[in-house]
N, C-alpha and C. Protein backbone atom coordinates (compact mmCIF):
# COMPACT_ATOMS: atom_id res chain seq x y z
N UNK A 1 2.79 -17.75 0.84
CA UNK A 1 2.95 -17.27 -0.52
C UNK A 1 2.58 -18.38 -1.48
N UNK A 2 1.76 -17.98 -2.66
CA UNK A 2 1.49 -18.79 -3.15
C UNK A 2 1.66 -18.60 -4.42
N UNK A 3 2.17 -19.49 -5.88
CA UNK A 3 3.04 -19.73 -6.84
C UNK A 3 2.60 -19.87 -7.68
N UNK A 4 3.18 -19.48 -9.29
CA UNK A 4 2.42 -19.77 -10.10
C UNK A 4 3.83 -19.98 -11.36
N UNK A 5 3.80 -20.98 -12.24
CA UNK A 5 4.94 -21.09 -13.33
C UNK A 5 4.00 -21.43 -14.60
N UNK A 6 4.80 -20.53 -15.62
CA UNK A 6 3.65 -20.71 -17.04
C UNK A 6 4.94 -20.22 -17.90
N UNK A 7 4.42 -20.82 -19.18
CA UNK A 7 5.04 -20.16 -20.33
C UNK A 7 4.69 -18.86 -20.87
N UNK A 8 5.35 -18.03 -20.97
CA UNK A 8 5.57 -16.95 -21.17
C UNK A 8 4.83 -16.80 -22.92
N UNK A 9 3.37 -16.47 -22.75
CA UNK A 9 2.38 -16.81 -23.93
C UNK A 9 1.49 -16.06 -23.24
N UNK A 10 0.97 -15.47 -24.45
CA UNK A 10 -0.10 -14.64 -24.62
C UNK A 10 -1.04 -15.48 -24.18
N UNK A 11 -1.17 -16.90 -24.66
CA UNK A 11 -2.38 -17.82 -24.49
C UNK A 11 -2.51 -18.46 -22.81
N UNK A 12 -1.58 -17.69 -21.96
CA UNK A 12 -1.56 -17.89 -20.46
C UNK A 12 -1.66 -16.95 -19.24
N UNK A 13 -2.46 -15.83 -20.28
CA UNK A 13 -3.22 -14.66 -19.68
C UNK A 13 -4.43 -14.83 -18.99
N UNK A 14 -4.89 -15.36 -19.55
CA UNK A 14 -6.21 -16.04 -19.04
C UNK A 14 -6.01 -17.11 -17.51
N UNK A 15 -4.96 -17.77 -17.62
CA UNK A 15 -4.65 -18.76 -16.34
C UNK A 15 -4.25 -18.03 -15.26
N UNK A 16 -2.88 -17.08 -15.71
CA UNK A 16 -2.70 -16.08 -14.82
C UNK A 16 -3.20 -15.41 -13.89
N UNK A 17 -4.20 -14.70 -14.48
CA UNK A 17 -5.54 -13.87 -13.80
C UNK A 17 -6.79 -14.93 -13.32
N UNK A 18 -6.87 -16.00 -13.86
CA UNK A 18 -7.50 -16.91 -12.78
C UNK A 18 -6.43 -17.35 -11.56
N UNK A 19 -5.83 -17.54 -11.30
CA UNK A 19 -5.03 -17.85 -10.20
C UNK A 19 -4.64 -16.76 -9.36
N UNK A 20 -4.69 -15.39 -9.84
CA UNK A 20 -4.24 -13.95 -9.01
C UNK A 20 -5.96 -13.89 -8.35
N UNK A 21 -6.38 -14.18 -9.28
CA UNK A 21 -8.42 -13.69 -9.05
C UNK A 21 -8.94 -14.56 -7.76
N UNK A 22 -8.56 -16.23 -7.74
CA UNK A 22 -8.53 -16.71 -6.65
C UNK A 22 -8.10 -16.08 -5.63
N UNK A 23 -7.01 -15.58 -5.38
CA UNK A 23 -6.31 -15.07 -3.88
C UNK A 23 -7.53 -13.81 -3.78
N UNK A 24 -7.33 -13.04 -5.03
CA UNK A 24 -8.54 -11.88 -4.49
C UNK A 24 -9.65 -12.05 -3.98
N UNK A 25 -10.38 -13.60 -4.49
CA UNK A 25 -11.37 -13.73 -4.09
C UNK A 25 -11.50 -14.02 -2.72
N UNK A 26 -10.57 -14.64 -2.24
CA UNK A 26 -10.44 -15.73 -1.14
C UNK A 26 -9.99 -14.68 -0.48
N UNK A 27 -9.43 -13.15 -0.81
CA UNK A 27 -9.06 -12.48 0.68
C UNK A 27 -10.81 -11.27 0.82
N UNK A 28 -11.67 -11.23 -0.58
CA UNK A 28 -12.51 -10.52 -0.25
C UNK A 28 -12.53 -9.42 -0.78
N UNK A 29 -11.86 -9.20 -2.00
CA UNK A 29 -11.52 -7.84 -2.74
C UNK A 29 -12.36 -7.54 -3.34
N UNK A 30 -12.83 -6.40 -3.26
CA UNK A 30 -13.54 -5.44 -4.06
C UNK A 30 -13.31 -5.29 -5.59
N UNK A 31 -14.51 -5.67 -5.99
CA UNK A 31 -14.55 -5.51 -8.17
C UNK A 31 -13.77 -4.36 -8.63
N UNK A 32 -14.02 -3.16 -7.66
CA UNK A 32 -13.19 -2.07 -8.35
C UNK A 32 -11.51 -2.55 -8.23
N UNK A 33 -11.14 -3.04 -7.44
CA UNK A 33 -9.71 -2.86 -7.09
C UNK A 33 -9.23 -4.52 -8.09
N UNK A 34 -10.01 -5.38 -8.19
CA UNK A 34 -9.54 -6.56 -8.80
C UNK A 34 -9.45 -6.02 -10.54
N UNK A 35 -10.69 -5.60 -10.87
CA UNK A 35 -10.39 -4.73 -12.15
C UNK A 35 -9.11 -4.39 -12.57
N UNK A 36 -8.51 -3.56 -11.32
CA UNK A 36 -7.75 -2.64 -11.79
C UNK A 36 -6.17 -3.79 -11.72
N UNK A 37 -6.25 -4.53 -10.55
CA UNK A 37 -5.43 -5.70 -10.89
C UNK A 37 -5.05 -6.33 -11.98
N UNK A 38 -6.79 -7.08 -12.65
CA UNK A 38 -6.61 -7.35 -14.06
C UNK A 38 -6.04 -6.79 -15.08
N UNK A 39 -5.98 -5.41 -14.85
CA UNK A 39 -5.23 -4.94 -15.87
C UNK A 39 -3.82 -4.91 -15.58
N UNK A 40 -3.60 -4.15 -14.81
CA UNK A 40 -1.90 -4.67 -14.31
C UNK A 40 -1.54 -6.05 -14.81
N UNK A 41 -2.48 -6.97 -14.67
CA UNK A 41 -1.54 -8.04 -15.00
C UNK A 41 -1.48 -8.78 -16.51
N UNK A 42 -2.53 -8.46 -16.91
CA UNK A 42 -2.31 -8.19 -18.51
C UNK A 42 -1.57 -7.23 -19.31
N UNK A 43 -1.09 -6.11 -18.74
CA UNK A 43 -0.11 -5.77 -19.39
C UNK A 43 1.15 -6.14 -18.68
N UNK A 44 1.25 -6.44 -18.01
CA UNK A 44 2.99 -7.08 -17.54
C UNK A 44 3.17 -7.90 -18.28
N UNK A 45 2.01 -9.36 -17.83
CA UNK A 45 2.51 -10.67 -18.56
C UNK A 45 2.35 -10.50 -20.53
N UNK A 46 1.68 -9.84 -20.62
CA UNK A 46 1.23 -9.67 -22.07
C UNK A 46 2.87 -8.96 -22.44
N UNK A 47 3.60 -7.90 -21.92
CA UNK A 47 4.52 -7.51 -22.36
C UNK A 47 6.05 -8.39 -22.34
N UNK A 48 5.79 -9.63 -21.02
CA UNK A 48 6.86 -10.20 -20.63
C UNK A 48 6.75 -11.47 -22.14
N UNK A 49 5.18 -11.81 -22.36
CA UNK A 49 4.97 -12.82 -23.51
C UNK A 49 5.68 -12.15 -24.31
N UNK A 50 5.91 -10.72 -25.25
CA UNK A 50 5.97 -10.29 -26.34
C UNK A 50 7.22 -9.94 -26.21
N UNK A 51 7.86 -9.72 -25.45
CA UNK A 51 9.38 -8.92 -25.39
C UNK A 51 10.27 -9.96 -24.60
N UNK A 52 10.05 -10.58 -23.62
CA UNK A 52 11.42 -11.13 -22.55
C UNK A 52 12.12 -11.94 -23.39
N UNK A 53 11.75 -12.78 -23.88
CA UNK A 53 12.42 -13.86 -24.70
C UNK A 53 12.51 -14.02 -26.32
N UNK A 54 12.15 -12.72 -26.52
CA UNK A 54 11.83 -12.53 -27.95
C UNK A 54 12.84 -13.18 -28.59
N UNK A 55 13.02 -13.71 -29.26
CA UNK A 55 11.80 -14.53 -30.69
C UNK A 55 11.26 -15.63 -30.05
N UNK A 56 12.07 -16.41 -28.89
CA UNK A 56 11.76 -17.40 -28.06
C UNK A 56 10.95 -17.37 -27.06
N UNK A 57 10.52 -18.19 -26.03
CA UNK A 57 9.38 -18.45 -25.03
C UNK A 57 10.07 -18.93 -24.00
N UNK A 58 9.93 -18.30 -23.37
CA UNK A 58 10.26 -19.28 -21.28
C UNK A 58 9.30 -18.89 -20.82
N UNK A 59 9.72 -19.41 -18.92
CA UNK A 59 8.77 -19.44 -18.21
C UNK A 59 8.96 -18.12 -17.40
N UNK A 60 7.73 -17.61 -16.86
CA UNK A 60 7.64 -16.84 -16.08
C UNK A 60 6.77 -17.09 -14.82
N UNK A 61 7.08 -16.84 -13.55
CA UNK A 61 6.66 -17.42 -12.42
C UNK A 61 6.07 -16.22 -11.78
N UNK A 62 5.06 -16.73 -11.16
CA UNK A 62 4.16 -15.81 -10.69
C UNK A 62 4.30 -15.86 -8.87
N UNK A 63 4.74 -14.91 -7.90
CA UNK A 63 4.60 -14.99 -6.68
C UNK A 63 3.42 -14.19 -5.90
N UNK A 64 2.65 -14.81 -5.14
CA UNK A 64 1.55 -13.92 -4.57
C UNK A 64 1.75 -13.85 -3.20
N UNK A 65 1.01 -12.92 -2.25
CA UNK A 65 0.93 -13.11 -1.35
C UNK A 65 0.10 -12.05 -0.81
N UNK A 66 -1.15 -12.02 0.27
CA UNK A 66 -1.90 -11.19 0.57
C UNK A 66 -1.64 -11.26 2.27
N UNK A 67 -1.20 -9.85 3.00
CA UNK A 67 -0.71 -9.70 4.03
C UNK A 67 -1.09 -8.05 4.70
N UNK A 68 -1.24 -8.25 5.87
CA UNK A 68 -1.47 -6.97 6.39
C UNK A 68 -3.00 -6.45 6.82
N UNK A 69 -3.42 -5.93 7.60
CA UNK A 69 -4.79 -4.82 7.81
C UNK A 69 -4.81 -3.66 7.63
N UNK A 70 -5.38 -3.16 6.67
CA UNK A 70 -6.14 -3.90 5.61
C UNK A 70 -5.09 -4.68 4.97
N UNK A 71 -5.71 -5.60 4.22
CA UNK A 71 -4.79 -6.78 3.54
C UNK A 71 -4.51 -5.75 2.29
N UNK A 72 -3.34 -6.27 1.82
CA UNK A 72 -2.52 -5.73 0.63
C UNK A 72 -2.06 -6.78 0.19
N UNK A 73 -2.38 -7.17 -1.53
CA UNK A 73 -1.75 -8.08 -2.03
C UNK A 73 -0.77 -8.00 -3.15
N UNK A 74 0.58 -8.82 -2.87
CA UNK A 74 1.36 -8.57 -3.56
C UNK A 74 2.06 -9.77 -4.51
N UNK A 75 1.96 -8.77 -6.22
CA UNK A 75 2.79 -9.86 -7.00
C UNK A 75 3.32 -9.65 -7.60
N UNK A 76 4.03 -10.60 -7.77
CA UNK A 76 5.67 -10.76 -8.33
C UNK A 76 5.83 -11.42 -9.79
N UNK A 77 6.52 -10.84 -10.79
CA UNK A 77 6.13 -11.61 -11.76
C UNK A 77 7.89 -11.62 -11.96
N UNK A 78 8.10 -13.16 -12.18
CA UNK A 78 9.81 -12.91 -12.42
C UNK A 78 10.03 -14.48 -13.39
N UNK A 79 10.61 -13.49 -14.77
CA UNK A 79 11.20 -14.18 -15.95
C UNK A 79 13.19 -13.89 -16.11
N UNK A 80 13.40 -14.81 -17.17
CA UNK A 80 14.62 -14.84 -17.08
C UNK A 80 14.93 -14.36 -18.60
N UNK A 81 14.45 -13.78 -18.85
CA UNK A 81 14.56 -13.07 -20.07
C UNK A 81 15.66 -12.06 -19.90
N UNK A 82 15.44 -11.39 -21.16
CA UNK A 82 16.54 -9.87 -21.01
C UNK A 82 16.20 -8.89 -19.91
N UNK A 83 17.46 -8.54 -19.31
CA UNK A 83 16.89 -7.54 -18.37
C UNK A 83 16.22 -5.99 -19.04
N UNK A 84 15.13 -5.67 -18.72
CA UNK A 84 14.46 -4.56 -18.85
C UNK A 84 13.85 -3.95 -17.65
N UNK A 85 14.06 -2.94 -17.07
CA UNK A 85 13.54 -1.90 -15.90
C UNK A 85 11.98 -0.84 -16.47
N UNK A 86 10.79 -1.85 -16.63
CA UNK A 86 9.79 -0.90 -17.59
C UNK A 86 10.11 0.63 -16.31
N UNK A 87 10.42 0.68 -14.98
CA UNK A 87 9.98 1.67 -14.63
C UNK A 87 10.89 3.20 -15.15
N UNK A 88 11.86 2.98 -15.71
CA UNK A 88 12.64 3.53 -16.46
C UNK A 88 12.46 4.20 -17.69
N UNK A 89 10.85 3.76 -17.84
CA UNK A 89 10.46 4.12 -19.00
C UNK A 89 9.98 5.14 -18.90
N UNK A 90 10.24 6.38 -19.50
CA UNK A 90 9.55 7.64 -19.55
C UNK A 90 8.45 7.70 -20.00
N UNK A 91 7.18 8.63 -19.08
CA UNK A 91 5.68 8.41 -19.20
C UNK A 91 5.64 8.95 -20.05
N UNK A 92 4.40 8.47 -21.14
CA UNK A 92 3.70 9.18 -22.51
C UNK A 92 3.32 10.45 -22.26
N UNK A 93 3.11 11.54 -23.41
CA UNK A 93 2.83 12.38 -23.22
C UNK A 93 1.30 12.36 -23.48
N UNK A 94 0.08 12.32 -22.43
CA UNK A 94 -1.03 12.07 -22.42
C UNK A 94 -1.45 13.21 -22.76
N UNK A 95 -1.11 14.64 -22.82
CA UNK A 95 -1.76 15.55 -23.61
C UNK A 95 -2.00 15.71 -25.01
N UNK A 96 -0.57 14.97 -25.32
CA UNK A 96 -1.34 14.94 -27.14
C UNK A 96 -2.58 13.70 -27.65
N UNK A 97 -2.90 14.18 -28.40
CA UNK A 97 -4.30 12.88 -29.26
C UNK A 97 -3.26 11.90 -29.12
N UNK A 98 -3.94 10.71 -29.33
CA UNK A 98 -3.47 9.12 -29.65
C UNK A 98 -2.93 9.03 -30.70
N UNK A 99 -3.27 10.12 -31.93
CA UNK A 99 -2.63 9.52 -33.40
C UNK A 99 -1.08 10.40 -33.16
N UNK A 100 -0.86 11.42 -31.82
CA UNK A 100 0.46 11.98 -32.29
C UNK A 100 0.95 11.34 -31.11
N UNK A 101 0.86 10.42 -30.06
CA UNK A 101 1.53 9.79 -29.41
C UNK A 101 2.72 8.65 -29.89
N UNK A 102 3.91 8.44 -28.79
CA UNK A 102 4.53 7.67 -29.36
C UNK A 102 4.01 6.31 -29.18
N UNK A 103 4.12 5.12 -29.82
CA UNK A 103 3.32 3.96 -29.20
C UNK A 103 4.90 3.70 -28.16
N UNK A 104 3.44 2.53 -27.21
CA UNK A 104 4.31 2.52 -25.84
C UNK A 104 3.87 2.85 -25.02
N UNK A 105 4.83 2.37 -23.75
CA UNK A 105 4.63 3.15 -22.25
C UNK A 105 3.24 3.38 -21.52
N UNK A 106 2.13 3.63 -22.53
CA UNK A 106 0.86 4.00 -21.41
C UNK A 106 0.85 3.02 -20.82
N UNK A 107 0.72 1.78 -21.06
CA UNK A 107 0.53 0.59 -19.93
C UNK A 107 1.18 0.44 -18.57
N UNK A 108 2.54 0.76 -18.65
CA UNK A 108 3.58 0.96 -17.09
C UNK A 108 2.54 2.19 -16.36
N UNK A 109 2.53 3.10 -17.55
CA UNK A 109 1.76 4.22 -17.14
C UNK A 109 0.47 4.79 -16.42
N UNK A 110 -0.31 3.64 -16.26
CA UNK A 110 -1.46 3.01 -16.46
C UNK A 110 -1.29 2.32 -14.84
N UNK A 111 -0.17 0.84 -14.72
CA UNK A 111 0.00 0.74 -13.78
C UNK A 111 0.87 1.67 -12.53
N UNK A 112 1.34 2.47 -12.84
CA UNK A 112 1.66 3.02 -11.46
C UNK A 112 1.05 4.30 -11.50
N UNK A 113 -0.23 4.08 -11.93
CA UNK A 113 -1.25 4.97 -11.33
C UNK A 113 -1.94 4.48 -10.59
N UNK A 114 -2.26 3.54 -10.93
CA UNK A 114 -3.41 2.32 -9.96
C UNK A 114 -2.76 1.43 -8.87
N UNK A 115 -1.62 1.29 -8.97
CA UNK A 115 -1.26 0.54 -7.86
C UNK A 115 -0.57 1.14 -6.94
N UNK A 116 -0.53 1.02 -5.68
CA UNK A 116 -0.09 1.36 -4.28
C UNK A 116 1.10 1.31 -4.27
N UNK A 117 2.12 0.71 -5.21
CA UNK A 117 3.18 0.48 -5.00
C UNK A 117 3.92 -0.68 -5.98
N UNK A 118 5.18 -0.01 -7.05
CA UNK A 118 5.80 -0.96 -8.17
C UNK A 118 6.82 -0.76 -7.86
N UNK A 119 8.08 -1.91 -8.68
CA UNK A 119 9.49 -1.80 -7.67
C UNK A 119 9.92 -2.80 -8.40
N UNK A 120 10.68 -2.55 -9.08
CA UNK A 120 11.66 -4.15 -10.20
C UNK A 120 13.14 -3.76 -9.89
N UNK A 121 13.40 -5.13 -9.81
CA UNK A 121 15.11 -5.74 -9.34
C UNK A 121 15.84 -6.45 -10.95
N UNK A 122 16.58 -6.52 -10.88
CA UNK A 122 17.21 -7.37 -11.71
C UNK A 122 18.15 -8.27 -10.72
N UNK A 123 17.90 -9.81 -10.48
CA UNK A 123 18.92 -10.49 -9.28
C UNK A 123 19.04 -11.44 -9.93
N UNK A 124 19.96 -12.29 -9.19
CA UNK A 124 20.15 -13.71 -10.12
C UNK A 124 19.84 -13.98 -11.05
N UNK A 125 20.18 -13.23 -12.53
CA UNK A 125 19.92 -13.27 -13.63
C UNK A 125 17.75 -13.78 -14.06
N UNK A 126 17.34 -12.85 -13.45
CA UNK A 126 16.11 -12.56 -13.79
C UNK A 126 15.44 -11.55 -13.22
N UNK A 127 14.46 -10.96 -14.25
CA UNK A 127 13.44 -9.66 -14.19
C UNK A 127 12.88 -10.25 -12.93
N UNK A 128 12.56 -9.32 -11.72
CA UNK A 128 11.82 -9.16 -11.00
C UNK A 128 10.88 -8.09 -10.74
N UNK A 129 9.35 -8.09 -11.13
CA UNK A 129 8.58 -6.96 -10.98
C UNK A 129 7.73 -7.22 -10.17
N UNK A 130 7.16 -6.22 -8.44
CA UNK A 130 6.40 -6.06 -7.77
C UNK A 130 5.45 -5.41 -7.71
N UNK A 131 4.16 -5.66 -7.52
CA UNK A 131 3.23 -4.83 -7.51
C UNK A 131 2.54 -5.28 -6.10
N UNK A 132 1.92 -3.75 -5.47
CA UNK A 132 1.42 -4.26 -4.80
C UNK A 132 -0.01 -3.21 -4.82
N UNK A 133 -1.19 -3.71 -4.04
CA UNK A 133 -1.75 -3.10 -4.06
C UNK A 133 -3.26 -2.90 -2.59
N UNK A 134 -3.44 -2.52 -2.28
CA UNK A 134 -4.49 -2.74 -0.85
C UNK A 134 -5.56 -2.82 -1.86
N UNK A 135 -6.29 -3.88 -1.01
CA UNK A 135 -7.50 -4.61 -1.97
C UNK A 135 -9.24 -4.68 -0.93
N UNK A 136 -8.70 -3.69 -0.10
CA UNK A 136 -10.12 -3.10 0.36
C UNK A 136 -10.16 -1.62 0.41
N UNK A 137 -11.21 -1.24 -0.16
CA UNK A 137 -11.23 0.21 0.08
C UNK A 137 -12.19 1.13 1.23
């Protein structure tokens, strides 16, 4: 398993997804499925920057690990912010237009369409969110 600790900043989106993009690369993943990674992980960390510690900044630690045939890689993003369960969040209503939607939610929404598998804990006083996803198709 391999680790990642950053401040909880918009401006560490970019590091993030270079360090998740390495493991993808290095296990052999397919553009379609890393894509869809990238986005998962811009909206987690982008939401954990804007909400966990609001008004303030901590760290949030990144756990990876790519395991299994086909390989499936899985990550963990766990801050010590306020506890929040996004999966709790009731999905948008995608039939109405965008201007009568509520803002919100498409992003969770978004990810557990695309990924194989999401799953958040609240333990030892920090957010724990899993994603996982098979990264050959």
């Amino acid at each position: 398993m391999k680790e990642l600790t950053v401040q909880a900043n918009l401006d560490n989106i970019a590091p993030v997804t270079e360090f998740i993009n390495a493991e993808l690369e290095a296990a052999n993943c397919c553009e379609d499925v890393r894509i869809q990674i990238d986005v998962a992980i811009d909206e987690i960390f982008g939401n954990i920057a804007k909400y966990a510690y609001d008004p303030e900044e901590g760290p949030v630690t990144l756990q990876t690990d790519v395991t299994g045939n086909p390989p499936v890689i899985s990550i963990t993003f766990i801050d010590r912010g306020m506890p929040y369960n996004p999966l709790d969040r009731k999905a948008p209503d995608i039939t109405l237009k965008a201007k009568e939607r509520r803002i919100g939610g498409l992003g969770i929404f978004i990810i557990k369409k695309t990924m194989d598998e999401i799953s958040y804990e609240y333990r030892d006083g920090s957010n724990r969110l899993t994603i996982r996803k098979q990264i050959e198709e």
